[in-house]
C-alpha atoms as a PDB file:
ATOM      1  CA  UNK A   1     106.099  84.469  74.122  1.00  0.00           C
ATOM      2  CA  UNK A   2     104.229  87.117  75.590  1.00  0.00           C
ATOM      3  CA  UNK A   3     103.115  90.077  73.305  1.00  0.00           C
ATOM      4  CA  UNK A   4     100.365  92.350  74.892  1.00  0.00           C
ATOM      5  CA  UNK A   5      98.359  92.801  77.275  1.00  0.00           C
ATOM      6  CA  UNK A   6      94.699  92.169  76.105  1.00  0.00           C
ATOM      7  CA  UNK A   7      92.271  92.777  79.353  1.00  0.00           C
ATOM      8  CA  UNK A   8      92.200  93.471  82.803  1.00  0.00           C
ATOM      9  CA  UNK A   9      89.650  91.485  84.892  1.00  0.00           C
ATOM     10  CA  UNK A  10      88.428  92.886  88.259  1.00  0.00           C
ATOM     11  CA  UNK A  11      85.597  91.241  90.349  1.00  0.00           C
ATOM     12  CA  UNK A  12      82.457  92.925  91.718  1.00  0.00           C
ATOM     13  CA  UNK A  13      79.487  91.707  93.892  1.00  0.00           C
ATOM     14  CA  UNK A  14      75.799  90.357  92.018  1.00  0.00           C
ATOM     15  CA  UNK A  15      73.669  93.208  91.175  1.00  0.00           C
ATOM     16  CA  UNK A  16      76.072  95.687  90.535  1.00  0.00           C
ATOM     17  CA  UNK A  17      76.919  96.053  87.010  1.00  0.00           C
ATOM     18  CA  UNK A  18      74.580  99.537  86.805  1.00  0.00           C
ATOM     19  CA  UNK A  19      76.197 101.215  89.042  1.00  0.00           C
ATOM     20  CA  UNK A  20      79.440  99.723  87.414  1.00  0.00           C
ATOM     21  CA  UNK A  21      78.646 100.848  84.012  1.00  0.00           C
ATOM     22  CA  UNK A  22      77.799 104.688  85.459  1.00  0.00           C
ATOM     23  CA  UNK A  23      81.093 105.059  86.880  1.00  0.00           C
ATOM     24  CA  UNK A  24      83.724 103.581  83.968  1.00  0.00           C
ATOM     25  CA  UNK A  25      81.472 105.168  81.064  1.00  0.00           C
ATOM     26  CA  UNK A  26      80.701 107.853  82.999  1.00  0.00           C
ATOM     27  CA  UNK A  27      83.493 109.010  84.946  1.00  0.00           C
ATOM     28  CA  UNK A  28      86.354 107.325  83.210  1.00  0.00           C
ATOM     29  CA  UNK A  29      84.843 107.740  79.842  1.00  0.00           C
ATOM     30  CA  UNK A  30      85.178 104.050  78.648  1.00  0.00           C
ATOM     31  CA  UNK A  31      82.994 102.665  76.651  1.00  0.00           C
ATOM     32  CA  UNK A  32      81.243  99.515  77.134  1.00  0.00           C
ATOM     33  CA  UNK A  33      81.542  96.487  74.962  1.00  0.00           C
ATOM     34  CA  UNK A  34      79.319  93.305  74.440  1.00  0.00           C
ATOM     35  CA  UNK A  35      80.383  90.511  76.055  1.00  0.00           C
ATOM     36  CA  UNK A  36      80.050  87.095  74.345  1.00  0.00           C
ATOM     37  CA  UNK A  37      76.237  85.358  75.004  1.00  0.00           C
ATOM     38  CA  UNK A  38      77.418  82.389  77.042  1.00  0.00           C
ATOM     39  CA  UNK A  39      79.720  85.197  79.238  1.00  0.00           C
ATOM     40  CA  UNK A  40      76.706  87.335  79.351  1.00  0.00           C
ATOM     41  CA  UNK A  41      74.910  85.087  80.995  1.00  0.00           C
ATOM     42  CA  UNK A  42      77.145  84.988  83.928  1.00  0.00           C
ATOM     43  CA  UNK A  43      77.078  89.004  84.876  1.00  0.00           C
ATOM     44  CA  UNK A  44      79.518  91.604  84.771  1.00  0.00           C
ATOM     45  CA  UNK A  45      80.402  94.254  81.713  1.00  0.00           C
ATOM     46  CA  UNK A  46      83.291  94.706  79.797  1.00  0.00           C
ATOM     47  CA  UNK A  47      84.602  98.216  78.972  1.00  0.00           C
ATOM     48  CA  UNK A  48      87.419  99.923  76.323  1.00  0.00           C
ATOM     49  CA  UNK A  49      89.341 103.339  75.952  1.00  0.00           C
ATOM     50  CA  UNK A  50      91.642 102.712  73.372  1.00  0.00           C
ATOM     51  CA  UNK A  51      93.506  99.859  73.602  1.00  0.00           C
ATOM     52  CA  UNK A  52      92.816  99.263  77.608  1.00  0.00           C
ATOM     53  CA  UNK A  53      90.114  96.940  78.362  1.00  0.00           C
ATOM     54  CA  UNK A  54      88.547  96.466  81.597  1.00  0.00           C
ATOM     55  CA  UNK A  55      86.363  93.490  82.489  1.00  0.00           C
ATOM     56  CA  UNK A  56      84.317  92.996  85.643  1.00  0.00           C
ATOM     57  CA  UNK A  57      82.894  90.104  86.648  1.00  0.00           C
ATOM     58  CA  UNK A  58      80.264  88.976  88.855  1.00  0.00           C
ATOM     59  CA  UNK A  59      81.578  87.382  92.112  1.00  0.00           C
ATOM     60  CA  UNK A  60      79.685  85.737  94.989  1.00  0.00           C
ATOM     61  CA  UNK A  61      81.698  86.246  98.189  1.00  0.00           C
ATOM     62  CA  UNK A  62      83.309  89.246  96.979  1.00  0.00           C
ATOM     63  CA  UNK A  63      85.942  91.001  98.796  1.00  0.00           C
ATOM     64  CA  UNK A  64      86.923  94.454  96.834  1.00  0.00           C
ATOM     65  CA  UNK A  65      90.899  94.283  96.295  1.00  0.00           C
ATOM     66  CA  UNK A  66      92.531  96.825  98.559  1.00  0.00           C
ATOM     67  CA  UNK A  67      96.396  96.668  97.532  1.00  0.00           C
ATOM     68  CA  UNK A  68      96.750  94.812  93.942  1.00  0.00           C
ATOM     69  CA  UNK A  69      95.420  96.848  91.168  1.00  0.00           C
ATOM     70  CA  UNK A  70      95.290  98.116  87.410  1.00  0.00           C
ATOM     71  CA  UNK A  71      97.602 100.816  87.082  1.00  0.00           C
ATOM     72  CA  UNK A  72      96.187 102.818  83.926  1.00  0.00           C
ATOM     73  CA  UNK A  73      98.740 105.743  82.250  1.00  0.00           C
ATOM     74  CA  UNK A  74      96.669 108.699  81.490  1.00  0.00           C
ATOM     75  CA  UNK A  75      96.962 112.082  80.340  1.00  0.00           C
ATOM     76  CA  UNK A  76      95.332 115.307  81.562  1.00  0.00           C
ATOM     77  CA  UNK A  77      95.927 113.434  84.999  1.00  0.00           C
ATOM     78  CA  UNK A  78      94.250 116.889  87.003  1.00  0.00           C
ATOM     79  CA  UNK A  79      91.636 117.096  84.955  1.00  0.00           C
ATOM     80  CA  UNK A  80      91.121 113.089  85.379  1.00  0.00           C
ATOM     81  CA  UNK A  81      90.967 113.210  89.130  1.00  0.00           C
ATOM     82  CA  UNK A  82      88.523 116.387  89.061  1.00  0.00           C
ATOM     83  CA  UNK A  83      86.122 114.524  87.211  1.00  0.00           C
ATOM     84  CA  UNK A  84      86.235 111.752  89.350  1.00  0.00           C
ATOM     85  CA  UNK A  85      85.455 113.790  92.601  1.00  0.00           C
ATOM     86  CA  UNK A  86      82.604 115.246  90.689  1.00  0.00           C
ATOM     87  CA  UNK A  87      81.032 111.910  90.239  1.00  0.00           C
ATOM     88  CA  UNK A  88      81.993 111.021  93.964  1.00  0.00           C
ATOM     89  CA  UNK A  89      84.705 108.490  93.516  1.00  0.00           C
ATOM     90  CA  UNK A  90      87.840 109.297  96.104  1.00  0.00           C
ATOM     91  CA  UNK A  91      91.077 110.778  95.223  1.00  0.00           C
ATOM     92  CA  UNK A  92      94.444 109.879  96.686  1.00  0.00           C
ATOM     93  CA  UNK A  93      97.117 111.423  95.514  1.00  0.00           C
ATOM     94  CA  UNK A  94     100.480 109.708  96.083  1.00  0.00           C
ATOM     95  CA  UNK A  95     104.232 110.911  95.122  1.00  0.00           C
ATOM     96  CA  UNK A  96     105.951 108.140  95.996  1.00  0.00           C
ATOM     97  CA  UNK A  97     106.608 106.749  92.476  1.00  0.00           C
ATOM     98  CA  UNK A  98     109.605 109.123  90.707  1.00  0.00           C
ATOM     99  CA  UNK A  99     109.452 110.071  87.371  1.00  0.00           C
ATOM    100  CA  UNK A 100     104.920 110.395  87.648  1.00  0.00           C
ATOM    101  CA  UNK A 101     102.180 111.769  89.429  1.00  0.00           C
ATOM    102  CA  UNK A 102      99.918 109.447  89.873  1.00  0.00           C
ATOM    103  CA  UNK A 103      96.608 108.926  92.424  1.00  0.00           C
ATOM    104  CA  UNK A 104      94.545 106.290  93.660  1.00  0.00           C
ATOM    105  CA  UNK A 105      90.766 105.540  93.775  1.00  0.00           C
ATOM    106  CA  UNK A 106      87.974 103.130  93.982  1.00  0.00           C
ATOM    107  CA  UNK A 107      85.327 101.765  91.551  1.00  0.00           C
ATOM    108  CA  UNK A 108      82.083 101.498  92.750  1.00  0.00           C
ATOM    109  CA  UNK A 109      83.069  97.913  94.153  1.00  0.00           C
ATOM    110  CA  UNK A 110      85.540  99.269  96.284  1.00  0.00           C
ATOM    111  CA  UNK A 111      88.431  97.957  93.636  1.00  0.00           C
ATOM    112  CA  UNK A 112      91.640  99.468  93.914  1.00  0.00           C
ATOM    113  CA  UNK A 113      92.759 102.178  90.684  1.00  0.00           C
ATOM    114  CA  UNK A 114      95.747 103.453  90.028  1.00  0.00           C
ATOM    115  CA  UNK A 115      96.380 106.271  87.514  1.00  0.00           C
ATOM    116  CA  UNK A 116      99.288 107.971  86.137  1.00  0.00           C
ATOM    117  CA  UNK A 117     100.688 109.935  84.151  1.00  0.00           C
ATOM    118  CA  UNK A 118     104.857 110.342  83.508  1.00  0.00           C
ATOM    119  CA  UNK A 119     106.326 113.507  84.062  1.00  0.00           C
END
């Protein structure tokens, strides 16, 4: 039986895990955790913020995922989405989901983020 969710993995392209690490402990305010050796070796970061984890990994013929997508529940959704224009990531807000307010944006890999926060 199913009884959590432990990680959510997203790909990026080689040579990208700096600019990676800037925006989700920057921005998003995660912080990064070690990866295993043998996993290390293959690229990518792993990040936390509570009990959400986030890994990226390293992907050769990468294609950034447009439509699926971690959907993260914050709080202090406005002040969220300010902080992410400030560090230059887009904003899209959408109010198509009842109940939430909730936005898009983009990592720097060009994956897909949803956040939001219940009314």
């Amino acid at each position: 039986m199913l009884a959590a969710l432990d990680h959510v993995q997203l790909a990026a392209p080689p040579g990208t895990e700096d600019a990676l690490r800037a925006f989700y402990t920057g921005a998003l305010g995660m912080t990064e955790i070690p990866k295993p050796p043998v996993l290390a070796a293959r690229g990518g970061c792993w990040f936390r913020a509570g009990a959400v984890q986030l890994h990226v990994g390293v992907e050769r013929d990468f294609r950034p995922a447009k439509k699926a997508h971690p959907g993260l529940r914050v709080t202090g959704i406005d002040a969220l989405a300010a902080r992410l224009t400030a560090h230059g990531a887009p904003v899209t807000w959408d109010d198509d989901l009842p109940g939430h307010r909730r936005f898009y944006s983009e990592d720097p890999a060009g994956n897909r983020l949803e956040f939001l926060q219940p009314h």
